[in-house]
PDB file of N, CA and C in Angstrom:
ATOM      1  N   UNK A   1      45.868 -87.927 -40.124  1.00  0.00           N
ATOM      2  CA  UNK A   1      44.586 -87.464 -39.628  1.00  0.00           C
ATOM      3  C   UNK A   1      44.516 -87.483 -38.111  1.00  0.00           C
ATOM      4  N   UNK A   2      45.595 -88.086 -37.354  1.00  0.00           N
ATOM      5  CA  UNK A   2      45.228 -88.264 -36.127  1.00  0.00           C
ATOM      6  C   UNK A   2      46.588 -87.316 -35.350  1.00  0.00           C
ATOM      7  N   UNK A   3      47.107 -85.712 -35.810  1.00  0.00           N
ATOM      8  CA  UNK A   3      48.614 -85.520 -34.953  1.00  0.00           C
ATOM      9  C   UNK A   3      48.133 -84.271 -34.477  1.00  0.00           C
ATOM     10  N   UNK A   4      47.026 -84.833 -33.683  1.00  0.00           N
ATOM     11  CA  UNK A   4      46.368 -83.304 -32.792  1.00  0.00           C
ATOM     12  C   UNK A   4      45.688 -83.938 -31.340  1.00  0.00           C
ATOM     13  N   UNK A   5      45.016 -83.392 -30.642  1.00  0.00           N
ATOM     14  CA  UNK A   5      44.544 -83.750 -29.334  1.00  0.00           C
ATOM     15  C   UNK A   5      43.514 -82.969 -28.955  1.00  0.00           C
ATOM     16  N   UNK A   6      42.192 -83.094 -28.239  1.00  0.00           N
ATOM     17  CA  UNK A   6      41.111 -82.183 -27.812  1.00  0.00           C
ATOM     18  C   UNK A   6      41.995 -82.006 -26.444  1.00  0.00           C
ATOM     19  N   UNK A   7      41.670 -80.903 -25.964  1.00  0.00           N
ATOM     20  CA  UNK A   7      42.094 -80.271 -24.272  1.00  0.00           C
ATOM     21  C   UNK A   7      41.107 -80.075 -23.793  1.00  0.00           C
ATOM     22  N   UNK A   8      40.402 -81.009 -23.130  1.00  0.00           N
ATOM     23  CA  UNK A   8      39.180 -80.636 -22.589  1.00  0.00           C
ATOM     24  C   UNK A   8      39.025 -80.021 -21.919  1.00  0.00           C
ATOM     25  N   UNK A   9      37.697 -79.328 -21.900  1.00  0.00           N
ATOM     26  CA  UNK A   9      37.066 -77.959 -21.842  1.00  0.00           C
ATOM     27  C   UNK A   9      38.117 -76.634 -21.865  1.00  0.00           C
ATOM     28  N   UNK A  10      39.138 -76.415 -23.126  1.00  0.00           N
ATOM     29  CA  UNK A  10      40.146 -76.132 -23.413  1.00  0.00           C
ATOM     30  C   UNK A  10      39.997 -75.463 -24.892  1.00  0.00           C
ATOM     31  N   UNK A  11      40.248 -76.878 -25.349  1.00  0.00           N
ATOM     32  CA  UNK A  11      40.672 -76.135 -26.940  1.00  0.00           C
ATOM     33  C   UNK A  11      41.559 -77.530 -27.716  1.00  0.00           C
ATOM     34  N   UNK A  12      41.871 -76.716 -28.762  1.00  0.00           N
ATOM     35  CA  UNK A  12      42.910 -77.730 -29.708  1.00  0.00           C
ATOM     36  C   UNK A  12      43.818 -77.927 -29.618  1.00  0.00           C
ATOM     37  N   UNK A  13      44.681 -78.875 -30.144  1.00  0.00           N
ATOM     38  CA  UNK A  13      46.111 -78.943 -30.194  1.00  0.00           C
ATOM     39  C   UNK A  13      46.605 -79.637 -30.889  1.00  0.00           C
ATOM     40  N   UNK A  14      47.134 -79.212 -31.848  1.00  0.00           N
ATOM     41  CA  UNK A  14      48.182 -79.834 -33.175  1.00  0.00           C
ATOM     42  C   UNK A  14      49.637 -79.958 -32.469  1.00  0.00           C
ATOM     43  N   UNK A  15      49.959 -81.011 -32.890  1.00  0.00           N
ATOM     44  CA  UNK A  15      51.358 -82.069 -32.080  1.00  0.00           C
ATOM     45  C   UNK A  15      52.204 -81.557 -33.543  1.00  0.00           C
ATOM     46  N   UNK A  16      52.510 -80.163 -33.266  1.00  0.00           N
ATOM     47  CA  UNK A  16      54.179 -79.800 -34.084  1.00  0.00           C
ATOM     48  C   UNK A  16      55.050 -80.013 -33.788  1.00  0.00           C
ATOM     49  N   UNK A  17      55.126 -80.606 -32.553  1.00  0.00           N
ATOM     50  CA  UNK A  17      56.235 -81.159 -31.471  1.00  0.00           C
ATOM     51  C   UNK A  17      58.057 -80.788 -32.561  1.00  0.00           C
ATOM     52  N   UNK A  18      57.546 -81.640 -33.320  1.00  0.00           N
ATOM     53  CA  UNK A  18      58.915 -81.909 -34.920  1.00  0.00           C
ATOM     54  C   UNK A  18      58.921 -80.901 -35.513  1.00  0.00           C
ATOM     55  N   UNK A  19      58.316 -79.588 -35.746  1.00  0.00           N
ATOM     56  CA  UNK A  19      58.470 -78.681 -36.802  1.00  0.00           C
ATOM     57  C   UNK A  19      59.065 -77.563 -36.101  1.00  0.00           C
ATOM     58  N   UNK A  20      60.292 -77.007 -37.182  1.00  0.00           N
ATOM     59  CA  UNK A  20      60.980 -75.513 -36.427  1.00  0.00           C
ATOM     60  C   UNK A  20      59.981 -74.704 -36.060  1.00  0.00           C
ATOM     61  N   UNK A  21      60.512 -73.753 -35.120  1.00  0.00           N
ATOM     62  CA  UNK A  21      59.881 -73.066 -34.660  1.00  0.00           C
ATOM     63  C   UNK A  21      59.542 -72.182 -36.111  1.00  0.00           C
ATOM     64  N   UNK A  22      60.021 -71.735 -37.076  1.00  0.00           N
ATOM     65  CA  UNK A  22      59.364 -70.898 -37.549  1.00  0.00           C
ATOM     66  C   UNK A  22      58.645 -71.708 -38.608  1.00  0.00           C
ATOM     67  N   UNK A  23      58.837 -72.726 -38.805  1.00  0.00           N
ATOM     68  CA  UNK A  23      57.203 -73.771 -39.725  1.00  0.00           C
ATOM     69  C   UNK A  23      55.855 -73.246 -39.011  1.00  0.00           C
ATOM     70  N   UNK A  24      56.172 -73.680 -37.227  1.00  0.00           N
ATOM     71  CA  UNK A  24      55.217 -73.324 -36.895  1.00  0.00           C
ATOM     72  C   UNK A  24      54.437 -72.219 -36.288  1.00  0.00           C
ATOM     73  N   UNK A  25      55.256 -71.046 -36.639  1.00  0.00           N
ATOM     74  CA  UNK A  25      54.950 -69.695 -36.880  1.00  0.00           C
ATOM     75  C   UNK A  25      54.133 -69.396 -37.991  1.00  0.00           C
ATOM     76  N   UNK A  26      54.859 -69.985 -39.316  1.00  0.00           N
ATOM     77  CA  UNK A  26      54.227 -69.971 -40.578  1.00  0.00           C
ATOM     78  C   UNK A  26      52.691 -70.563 -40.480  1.00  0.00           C
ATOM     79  N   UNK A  27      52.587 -71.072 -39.593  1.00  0.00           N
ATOM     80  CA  UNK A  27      51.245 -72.368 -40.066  1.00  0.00           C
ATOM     81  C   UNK A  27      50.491 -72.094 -39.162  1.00  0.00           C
ATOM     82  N   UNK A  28      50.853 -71.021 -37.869  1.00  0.00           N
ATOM     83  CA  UNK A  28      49.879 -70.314 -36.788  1.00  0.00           C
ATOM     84  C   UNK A  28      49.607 -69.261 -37.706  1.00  0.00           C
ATOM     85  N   UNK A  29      50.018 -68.904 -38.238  1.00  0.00           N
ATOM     86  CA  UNK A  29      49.910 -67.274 -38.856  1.00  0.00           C
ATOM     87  C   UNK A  29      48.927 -67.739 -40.055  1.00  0.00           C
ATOM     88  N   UNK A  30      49.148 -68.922 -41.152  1.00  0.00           N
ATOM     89  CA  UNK A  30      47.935 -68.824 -41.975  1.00  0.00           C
ATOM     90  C   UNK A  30      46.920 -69.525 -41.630  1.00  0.00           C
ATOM     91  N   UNK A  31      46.779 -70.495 -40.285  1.00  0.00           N
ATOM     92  CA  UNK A  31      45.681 -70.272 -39.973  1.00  0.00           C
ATOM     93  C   UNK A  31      44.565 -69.159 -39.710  1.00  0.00           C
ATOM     94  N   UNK A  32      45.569 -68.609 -38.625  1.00  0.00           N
ATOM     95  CA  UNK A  32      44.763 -67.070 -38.546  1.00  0.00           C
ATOM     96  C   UNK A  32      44.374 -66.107 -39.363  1.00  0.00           C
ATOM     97  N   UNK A  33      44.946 -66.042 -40.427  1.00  0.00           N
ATOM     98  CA  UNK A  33      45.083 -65.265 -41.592  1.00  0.00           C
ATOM     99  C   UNK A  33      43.646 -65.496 -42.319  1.00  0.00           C
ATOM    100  N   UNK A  34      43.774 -66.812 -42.885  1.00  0.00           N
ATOM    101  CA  UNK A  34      43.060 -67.726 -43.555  1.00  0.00           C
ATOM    102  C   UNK A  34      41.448 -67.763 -42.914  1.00  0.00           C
ATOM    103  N   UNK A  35      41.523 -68.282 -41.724  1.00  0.00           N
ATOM    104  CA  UNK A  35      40.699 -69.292 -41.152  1.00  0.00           C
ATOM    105  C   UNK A  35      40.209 -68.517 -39.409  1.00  0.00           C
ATOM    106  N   UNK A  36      40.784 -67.564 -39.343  1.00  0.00           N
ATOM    107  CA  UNK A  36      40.532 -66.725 -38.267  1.00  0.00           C
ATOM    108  C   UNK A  36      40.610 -67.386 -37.038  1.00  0.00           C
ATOM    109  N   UNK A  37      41.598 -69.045 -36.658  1.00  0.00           N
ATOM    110  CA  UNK A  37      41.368 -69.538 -35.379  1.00  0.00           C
ATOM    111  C   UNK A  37      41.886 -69.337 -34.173  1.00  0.00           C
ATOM    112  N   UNK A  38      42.146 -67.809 -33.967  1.00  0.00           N
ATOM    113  CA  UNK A  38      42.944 -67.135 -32.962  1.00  0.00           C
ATOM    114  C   UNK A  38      43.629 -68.224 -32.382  1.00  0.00           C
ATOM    115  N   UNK A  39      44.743 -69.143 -32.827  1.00  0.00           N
ATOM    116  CA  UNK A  39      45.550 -69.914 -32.831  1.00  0.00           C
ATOM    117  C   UNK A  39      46.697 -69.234 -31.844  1.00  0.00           C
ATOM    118  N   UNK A  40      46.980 -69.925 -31.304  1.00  0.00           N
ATOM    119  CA  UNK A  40      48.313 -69.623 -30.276  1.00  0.00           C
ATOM    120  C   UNK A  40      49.467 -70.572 -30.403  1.00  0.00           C
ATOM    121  N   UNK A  41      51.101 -70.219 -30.137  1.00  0.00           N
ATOM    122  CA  UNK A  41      51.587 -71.225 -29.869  1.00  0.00           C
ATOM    123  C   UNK A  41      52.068 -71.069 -28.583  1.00  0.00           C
ATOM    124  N   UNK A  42      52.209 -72.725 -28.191  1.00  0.00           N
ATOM    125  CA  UNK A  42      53.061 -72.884 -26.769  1.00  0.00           C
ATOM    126  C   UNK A  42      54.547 -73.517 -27.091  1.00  0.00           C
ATOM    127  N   UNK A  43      54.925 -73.801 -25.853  1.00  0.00           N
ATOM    128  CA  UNK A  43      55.697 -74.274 -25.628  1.00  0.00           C
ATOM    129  C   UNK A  43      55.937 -75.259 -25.262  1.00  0.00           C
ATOM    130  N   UNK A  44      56.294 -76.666 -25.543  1.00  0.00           N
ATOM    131  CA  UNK A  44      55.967 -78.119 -25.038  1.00  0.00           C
ATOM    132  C   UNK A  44      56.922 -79.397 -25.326  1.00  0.00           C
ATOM    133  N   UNK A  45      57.190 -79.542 -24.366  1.00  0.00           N
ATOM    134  CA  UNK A  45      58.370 -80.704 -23.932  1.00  0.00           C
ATOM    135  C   UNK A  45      59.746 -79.949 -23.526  1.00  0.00           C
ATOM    136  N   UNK A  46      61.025 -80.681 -24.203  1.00  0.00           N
ATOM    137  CA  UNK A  46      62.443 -80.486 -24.210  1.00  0.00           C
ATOM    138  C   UNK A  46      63.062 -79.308 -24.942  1.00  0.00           C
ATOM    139  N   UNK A  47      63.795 -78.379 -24.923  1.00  0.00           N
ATOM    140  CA  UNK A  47      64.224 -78.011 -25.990  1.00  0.00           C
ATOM    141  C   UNK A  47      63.313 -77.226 -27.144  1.00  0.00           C
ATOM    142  N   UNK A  48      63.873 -77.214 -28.653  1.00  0.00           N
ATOM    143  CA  UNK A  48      62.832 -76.259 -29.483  1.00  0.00           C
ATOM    144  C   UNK A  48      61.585 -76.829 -29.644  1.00  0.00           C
ATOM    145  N   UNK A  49      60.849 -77.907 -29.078  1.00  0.00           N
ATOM    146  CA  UNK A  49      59.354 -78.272 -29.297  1.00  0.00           C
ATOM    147  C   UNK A  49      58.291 -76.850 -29.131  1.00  0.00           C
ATOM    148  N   UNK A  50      57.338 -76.734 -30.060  1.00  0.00           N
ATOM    149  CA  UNK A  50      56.267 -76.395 -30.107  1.00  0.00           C
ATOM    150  C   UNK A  50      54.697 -76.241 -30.576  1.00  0.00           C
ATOM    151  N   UNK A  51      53.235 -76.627 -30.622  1.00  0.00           N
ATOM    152  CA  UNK A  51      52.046 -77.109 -30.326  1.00  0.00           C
ATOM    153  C   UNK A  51      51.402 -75.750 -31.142  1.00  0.00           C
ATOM    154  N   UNK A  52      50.942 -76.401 -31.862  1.00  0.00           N
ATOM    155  CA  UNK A  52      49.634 -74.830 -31.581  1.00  0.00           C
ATOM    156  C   UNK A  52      48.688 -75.381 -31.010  1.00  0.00           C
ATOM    157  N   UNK A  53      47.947 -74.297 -30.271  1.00  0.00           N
ATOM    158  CA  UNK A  53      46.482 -74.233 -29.758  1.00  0.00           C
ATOM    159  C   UNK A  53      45.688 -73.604 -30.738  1.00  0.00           C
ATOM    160  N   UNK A  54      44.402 -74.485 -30.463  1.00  0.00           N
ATOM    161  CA  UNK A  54      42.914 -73.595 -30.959  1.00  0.00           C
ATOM    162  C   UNK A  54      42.418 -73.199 -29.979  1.00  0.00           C
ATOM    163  N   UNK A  55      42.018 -72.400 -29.574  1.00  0.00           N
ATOM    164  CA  UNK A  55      41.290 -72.363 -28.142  1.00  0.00           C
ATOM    165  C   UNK A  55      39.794 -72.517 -28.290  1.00  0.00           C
ATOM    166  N   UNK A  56      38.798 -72.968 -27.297  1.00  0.00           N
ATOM    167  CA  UNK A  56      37.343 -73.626 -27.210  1.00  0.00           C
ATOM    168  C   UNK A  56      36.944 -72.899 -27.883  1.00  0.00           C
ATOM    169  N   UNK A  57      36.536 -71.562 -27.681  1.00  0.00           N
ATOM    170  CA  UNK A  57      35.677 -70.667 -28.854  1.00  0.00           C
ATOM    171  C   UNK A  57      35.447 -71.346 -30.250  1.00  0.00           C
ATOM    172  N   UNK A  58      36.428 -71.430 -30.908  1.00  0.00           N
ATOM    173  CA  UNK A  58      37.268 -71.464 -32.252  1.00  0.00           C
ATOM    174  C   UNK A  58      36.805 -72.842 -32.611  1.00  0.00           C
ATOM    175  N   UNK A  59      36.347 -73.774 -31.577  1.00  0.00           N
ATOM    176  CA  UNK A  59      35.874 -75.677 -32.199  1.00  0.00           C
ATOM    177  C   UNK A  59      35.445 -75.704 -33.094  1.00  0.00           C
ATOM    178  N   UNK A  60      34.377 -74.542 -33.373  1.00  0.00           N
ATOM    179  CA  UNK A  60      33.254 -75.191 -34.132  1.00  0.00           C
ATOM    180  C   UNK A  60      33.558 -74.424 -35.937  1.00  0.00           C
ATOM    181  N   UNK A  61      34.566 -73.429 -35.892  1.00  0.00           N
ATOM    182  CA  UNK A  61      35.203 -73.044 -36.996  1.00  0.00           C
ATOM    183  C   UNK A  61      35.924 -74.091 -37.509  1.00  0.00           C
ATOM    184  N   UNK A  62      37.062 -74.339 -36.524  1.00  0.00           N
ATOM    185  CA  UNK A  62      37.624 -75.683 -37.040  1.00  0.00           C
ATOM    186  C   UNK A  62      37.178 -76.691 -37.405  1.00  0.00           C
ATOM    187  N   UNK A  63      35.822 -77.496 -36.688  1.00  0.00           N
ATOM    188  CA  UNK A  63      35.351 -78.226 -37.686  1.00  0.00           C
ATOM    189  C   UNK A  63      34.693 -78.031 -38.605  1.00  0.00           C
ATOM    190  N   UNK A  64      34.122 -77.058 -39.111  1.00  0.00           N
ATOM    191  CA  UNK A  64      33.203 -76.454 -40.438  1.00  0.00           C
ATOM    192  C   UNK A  64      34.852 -76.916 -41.725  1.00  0.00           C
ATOM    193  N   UNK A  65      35.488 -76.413 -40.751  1.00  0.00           N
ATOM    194  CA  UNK A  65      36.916 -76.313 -42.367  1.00  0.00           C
ATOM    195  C   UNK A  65      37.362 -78.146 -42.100  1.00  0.00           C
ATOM    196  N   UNK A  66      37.503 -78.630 -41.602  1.00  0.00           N
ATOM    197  CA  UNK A  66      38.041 -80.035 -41.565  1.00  0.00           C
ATOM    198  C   UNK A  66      36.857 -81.268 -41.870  1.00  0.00           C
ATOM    199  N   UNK A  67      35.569 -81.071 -41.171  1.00  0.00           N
ATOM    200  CA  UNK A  67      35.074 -82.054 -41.673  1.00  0.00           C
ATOM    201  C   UNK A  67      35.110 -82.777 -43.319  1.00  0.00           C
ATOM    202  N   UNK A  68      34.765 -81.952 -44.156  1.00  0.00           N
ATOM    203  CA  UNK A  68      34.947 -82.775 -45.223  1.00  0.00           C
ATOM    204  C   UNK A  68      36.006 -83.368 -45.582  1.00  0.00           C
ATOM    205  N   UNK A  69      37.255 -83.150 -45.347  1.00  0.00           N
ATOM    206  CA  UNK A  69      38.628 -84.103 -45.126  1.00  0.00           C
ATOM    207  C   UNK A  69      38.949 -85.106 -44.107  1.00  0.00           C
ATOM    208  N   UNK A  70      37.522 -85.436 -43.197  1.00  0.00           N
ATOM    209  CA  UNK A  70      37.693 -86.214 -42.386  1.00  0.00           C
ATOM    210  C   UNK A  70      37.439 -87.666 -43.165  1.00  0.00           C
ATOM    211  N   UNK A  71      38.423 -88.484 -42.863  1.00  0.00           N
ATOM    212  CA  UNK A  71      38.403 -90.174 -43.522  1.00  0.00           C
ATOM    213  C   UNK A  71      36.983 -90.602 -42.943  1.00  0.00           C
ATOM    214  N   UNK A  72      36.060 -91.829 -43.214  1.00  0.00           N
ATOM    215  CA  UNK A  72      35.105 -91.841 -42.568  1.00  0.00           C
ATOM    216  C   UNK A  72      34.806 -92.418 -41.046  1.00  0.00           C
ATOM    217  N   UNK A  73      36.476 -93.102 -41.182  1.00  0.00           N
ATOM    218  CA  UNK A  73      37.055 -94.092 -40.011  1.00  0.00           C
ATOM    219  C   UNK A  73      37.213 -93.189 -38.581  1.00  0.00           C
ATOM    220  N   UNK A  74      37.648 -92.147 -39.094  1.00  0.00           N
ATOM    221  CA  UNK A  74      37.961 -90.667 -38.016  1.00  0.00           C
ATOM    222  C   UNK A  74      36.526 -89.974 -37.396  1.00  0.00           C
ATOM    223  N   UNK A  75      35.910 -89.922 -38.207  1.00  0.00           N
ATOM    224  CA  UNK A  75      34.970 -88.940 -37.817  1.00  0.00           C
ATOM    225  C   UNK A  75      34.187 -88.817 -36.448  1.00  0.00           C
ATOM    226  N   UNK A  76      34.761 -90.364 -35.753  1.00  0.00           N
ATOM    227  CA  UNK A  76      34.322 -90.196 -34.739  1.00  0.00           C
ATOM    228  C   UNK A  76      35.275 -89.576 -33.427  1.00  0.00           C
ATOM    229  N   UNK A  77      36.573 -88.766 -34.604  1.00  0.00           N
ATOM    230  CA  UNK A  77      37.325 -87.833 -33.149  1.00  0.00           C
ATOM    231  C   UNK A  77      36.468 -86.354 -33.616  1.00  0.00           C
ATOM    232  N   UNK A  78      36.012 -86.586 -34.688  1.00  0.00           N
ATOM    233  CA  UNK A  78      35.039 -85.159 -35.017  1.00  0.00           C
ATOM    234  C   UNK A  78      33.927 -84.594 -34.193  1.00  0.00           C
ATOM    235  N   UNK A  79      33.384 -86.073 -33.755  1.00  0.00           N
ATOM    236  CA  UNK A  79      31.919 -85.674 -32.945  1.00  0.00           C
ATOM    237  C   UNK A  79      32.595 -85.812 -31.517  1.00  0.00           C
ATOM    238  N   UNK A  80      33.896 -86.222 -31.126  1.00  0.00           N
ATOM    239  CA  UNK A  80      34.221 -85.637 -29.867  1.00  0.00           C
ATOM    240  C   UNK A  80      34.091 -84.320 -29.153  1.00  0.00           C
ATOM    241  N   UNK A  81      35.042 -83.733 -30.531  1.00  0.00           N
ATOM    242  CA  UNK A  81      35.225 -81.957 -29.968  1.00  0.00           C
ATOM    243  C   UNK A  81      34.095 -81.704 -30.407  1.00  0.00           C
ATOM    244  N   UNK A  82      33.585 -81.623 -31.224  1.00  0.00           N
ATOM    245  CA  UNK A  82      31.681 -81.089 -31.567  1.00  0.00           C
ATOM    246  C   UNK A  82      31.454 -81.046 -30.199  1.00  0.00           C
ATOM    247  N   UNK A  83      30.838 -82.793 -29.689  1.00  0.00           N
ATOM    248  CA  UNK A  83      30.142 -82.470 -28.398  1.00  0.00           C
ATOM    249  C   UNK A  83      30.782 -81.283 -26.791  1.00  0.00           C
ATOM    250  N   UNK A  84      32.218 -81.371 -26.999  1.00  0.00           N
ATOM    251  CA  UNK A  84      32.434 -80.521 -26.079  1.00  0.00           C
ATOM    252  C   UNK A  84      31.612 -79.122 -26.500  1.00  0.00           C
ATOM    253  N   UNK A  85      32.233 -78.702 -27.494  1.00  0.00           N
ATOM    254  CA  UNK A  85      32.333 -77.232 -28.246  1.00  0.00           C
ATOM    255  C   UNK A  85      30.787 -76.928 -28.454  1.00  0.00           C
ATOM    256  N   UNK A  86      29.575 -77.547 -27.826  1.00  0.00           N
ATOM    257  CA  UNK A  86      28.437 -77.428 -27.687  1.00  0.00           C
ATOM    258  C   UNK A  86      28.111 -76.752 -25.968  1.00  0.00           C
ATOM    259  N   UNK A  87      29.056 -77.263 -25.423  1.00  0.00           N
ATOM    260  CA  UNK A  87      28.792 -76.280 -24.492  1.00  0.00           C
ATOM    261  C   UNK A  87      28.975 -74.812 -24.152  1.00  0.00           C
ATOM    262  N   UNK A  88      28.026 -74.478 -23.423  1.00  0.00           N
ATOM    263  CA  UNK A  88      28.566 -72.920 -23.362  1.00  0.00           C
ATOM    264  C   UNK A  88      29.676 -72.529 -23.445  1.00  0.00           C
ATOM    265  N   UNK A  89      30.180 -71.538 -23.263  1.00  0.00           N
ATOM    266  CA  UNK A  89      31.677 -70.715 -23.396  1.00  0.00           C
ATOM    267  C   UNK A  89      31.309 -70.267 -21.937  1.00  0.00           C
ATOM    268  N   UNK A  90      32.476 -70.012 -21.414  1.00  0.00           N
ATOM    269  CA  UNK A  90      32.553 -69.106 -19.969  1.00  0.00           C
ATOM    270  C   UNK A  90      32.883 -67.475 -20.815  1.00  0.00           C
TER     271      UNK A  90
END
């Protein structure tokens, strides 16, 4: 429950750091597919590492689909990105 990161005033980021590049092709693509979170990947660290992004827009989709799988212990990385993702958008 915890292999992601808020980017403040940014967006999301899932720590695929470990997964081939094309896992995490597969798993940008059915997000988007699925879940519409105009998901991106980067590029990050050494070698084949790579991250997806959510970008800010997209917070408040992502949490509509995750909250109810949030443990109750977590939920307070939930109302983190909430409170960003309440601010305007540029």
């Amino acid at each position: 429950m915890d292999d992601g990161c808020l980017i403040k005033d940014r967006g999301f980021r899932f720590s695929t750091d470990s997964f081939t590049l094309e896992d995490v092709q597969f798993l940008a693509s059915l997000l988007n597919t699925k879940y519409d979170l105009n998901t991106s990947i980067q590029k990050a660290g050494d070698g084949n590492q790579y991250t997806i992004y959510i970008p800010k827009h997209k917070l408040n989709d992502f949490i509509t689909i995750v909250r109810p799988h949030i443990h109750p212990s977590m939920l307070h990385k939930i109302n983190e990105i909430n409170e960003i993702s309440l601010y305007s958008f540029d």
